[in-house]
Protein backbone atom coordinates (compact mmCIF):
# COMPACT_ATOMS: atom_id res chain seq x y z
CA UNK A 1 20.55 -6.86 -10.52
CA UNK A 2 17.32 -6.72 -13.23
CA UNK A 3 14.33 -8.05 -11.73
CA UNK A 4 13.42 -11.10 -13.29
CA UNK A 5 10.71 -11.73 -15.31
CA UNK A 6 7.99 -13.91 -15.04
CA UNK A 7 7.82 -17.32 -17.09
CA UNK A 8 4.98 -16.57 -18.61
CA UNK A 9 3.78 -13.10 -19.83
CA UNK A 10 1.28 -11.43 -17.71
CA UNK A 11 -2.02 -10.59 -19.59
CA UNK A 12 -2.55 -6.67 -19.38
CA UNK A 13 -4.59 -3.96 -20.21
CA UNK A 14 -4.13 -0.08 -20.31
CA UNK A 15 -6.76 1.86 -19.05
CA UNK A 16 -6.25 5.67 -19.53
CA UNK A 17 -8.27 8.31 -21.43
CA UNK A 18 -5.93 10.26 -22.60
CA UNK A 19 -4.06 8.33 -25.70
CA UNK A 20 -0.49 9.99 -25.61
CA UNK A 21 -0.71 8.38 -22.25
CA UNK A 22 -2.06 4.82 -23.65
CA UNK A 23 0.76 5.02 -26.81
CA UNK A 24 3.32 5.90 -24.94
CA UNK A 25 2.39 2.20 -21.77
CA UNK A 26 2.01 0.84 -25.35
CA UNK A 27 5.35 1.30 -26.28
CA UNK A 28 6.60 0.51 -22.64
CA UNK A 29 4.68 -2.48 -22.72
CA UNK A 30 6.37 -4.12 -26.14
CA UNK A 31 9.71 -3.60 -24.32
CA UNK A 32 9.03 -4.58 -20.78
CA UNK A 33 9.66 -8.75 -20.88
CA UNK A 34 7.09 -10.36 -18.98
CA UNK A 35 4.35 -8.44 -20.32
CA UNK A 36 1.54 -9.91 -23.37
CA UNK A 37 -0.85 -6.50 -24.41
CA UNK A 38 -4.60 -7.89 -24.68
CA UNK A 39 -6.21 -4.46 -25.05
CA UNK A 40 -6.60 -0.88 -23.99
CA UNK A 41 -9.54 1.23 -22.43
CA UNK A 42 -10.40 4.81 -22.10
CA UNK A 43 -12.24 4.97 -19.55
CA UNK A 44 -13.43 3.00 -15.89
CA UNK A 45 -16.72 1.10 -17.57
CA UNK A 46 -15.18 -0.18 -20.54
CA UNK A 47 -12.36 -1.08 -18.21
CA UNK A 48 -14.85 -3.67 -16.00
CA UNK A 49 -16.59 -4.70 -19.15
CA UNK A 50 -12.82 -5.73 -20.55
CA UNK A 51 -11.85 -7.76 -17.62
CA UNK A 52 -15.06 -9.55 -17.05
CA UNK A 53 -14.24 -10.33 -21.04
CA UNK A 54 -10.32 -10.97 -21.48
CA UNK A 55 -9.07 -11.70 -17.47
CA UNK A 56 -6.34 -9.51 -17.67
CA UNK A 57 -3.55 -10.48 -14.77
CA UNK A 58 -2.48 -7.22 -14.76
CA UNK A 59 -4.09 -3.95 -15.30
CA UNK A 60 -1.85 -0.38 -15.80
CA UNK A 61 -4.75 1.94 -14.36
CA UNK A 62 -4.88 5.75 -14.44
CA UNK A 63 -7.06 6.92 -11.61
CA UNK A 64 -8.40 10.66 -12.64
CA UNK A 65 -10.83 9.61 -15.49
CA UNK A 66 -14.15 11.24 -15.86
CA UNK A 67 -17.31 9.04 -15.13
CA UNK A 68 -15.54 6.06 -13.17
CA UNK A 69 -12.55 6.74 -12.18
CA UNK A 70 -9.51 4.31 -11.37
CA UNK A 71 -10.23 3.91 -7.27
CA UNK A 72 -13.78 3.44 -8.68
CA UNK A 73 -12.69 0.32 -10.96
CA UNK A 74 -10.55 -0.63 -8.29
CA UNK A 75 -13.22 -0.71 -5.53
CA UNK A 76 -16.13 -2.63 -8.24
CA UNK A 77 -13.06 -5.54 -8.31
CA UNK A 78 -12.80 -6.45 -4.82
CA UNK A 79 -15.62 -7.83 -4.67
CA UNK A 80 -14.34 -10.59 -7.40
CA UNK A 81 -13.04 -13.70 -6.28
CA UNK A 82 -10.56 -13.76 -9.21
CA UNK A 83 -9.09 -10.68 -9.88
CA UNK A 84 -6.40 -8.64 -11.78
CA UNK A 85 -3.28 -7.02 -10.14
CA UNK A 86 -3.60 -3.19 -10.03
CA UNK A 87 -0.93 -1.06 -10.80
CA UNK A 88 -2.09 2.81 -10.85
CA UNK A 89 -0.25 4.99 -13.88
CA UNK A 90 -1.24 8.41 -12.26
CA UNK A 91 0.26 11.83 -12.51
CA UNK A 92 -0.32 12.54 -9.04
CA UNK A 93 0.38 11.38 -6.04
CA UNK A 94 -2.21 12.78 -3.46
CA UNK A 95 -4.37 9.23 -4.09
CA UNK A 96 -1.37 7.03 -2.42
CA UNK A 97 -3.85 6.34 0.42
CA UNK A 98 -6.32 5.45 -1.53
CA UNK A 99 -4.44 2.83 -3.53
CA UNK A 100 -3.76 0.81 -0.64
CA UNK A 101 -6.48 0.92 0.77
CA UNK A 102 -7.82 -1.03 -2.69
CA UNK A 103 -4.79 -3.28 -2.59
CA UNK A 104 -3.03 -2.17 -5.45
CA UNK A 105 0.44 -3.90 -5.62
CA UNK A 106 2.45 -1.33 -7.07
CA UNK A 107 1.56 2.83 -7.65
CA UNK A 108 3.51 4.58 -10.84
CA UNK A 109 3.93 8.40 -11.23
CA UNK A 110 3.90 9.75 -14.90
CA UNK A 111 5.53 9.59 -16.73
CA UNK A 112 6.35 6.15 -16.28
CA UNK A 113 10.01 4.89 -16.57
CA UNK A 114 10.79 1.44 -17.87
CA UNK A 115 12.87 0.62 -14.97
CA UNK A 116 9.53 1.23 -12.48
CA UNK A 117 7.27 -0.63 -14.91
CA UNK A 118 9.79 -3.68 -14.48
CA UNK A 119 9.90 -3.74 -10.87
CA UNK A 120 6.23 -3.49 -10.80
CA UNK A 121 5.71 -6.66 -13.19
CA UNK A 122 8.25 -8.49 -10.99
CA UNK A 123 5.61 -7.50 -7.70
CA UNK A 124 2.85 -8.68 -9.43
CA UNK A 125 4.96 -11.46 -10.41
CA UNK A 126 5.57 -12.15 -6.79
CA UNK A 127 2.16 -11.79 -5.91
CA UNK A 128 0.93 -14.27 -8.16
CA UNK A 129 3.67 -17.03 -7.18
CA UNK A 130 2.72 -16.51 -3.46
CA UNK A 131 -1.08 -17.12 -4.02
CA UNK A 132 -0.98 -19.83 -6.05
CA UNK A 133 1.44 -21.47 -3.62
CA UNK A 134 -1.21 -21.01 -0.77
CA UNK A 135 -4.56 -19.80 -2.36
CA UNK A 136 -6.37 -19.94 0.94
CA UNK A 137 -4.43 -17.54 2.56
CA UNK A 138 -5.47 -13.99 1.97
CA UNK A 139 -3.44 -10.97 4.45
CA UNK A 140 -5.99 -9.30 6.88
CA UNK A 141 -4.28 -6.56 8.01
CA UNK A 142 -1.91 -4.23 6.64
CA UNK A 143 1.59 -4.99 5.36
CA UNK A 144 2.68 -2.10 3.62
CA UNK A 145 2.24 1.92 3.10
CA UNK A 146 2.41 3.90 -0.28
CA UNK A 147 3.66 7.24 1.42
CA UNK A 148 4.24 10.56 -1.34
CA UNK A 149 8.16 11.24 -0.53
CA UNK A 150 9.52 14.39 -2.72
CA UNK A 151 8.75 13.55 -6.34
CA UNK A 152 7.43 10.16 -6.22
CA UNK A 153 5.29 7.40 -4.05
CA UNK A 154 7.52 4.91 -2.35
CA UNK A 155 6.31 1.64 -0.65
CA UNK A 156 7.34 0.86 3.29
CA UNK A 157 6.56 -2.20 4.97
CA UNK A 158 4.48 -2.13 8.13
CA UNK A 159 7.10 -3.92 9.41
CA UNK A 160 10.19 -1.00 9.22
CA UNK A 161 7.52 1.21 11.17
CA UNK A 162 8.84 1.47 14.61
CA UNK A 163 5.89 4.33 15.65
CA UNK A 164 3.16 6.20 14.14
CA UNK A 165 2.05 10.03 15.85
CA UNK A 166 -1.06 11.98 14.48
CA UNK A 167 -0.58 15.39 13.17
CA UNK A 168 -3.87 16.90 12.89
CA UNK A 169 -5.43 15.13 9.60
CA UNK A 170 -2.07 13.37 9.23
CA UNK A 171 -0.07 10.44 9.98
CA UNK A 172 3.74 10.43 10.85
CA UNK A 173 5.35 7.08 9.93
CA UNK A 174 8.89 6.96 12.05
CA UNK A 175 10.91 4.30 10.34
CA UNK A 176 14.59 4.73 11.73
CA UNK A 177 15.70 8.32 11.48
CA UNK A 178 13.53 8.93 8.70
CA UNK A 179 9.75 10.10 8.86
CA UNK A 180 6.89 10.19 6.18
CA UNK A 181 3.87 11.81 5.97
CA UNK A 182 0.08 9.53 5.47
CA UNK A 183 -3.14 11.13 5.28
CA UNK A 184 -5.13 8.96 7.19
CA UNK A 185 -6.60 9.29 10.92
CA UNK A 186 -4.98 7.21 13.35
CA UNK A 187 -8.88 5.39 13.95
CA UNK A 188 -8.52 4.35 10.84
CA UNK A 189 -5.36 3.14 10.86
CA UNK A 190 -5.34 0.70 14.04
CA UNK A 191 -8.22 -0.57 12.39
CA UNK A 192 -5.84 -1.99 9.90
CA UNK A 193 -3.00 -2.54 11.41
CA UNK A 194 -1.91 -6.42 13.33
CA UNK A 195 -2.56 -6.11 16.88
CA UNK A 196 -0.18 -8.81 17.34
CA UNK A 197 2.56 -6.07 16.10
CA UNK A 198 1.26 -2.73 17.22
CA UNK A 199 -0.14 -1.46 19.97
CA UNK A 200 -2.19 2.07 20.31
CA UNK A 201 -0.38 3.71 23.86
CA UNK A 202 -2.42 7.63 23.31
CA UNK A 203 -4.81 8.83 21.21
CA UNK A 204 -2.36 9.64 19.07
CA UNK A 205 0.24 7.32 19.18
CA UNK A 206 0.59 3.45 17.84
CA UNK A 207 4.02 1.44 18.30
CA UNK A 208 5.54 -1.55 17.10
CA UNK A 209 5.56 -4.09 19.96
CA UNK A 210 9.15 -5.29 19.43
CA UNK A 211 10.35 -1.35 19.19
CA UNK A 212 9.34 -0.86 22.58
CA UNK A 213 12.55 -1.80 25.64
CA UNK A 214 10.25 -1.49 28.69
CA UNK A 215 7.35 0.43 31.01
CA UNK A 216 8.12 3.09 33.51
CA UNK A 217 6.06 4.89 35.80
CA UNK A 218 6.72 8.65 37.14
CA UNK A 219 5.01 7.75 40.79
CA UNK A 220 2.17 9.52 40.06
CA UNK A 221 0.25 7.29 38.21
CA UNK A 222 1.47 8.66 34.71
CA UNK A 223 3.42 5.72 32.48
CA UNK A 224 5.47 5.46 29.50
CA UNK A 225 6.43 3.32 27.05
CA UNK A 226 10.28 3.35 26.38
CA UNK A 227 11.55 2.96 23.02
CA UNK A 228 14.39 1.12 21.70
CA UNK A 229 15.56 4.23 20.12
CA UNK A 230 15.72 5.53 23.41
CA UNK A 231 12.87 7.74 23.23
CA UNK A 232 9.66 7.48 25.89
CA UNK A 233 5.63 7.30 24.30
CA UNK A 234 3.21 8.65 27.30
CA UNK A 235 0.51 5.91 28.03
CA UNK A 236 -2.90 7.50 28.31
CA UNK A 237 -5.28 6.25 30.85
CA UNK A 238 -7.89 4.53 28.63
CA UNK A 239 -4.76 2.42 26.79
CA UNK A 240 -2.81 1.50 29.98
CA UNK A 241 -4.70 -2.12 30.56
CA UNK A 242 -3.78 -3.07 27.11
CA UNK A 243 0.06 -1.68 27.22
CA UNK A 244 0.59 -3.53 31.02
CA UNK A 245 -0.39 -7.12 29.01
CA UNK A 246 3.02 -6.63 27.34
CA UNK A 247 4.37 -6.91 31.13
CA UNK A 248 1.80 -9.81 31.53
CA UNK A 249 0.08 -7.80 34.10
């Protein structure tokens, strides 16, 4: 089913410095419903000077641009009490991190499809609905990953991750039988991450509360979490007061 579009065009701009890139999110943009063109930039200060000027609701960002690049523009918005959507146009995927860690709702790989651009105007769409129906909430932690998968960046929700494991500068997301690669320490991510939802067991393992069946002990004083895929998480010493308050002890 086509994602519907919203009722009333978003305001956009391009921002890109290459112009085969711009013409061709030009051309997207006339036949993408739901979209209204107010300009196009070529590069990350013009970009700032443009929204401060037309209040674009959505902004098709690349992010490797020389001078300020598209994290940069990114990062100078959050500190805006009103600000655009972000959806990064990129031709590479190694800044998926970064783009969530600047909130951007939606992360395209060129060259952009129409079908992508679509979904990612009925996000923003979504976005936009959901504030305005409760402006004063705002998310504090983390509710979704944009993890590089084969040829393109796909989103999971934090809530399909049953555990995380560090691999060196890496983090394995386990959703199901599947797994994805982040690069991200694990520090960093608890930081982020609900502790009403996960819990940190190791040093290098977080869990999903409700993916976790019970606590066993060996007799020796070593525990372990047991999963609900039937697999067991080791409890290191430092993180076994926190994982005995799921027992209420």
């Amino acid at each position: 089913m086509a994602a519907e579009p919203p009722k009333s065009p978003l305001r956009t701009l391009i921002v890109d410095d290459e112009p085969l890139a711009v013409e061709r999110l030009q051309i997207l943009c006339a036949q993408t419903p739901g979209i209204a063109l107010v300009g196009t930039a070529t590069d990350g200060e013009a970009a700032l000077r443009m929204i401060e000027a037309l209040a674009p609701e959505m902004v098709l960002l690349d992010i490797a641009m020389p001078g300020l690049d598209g994290i940069g523009v990114a990062q100078a918005l959050e500190a805006k009490a009103v600000r655009p959507a972000i959806i990064f146009c990129t031709a590479f995927d190694q800044f998926a991190v970064a783009a969530f860690d600047v909130a951007a709702v939606d992360y395209l790989l060129k060259p952009v499809v129409p079908e992508r651009l679509a979904k990612a105007v009925a996000r923003v769409t979504e976005t936009l609905r959901a504030t305005e129906a409760a402006p004063e909430a705002q998310a504090e932690w983390l509710e979704e990953f944009w993890v590089p998968h084969r040829s393109e960046v796909i989103r999971v929700s934090a809530d399909d991750v049953d555990r995380i494991e560090a691999e060196r500068d890496y983090m394995r997301l386990h959703i199901g039988a599947r797994s994805f690669l982040l690069h991200q320490t694990i520090t960093e991510l608890e930081r982020r991450l609900d502790p009403a939802r996960f819990i940190r067991l190791h040093r290098s393992a977080i869990v999903r509360r409700a993916f976790i069946t019970r606590l066993r002990h060996d007799g020796l004083g070593t525990w372990f979490a047991v999963l609900a895929d039937g697999s067991e998480t080791r409890i290191g010493r430092s993180y076994l007061p926190a994982a005995k308050t799921l027992i209420g002890r």
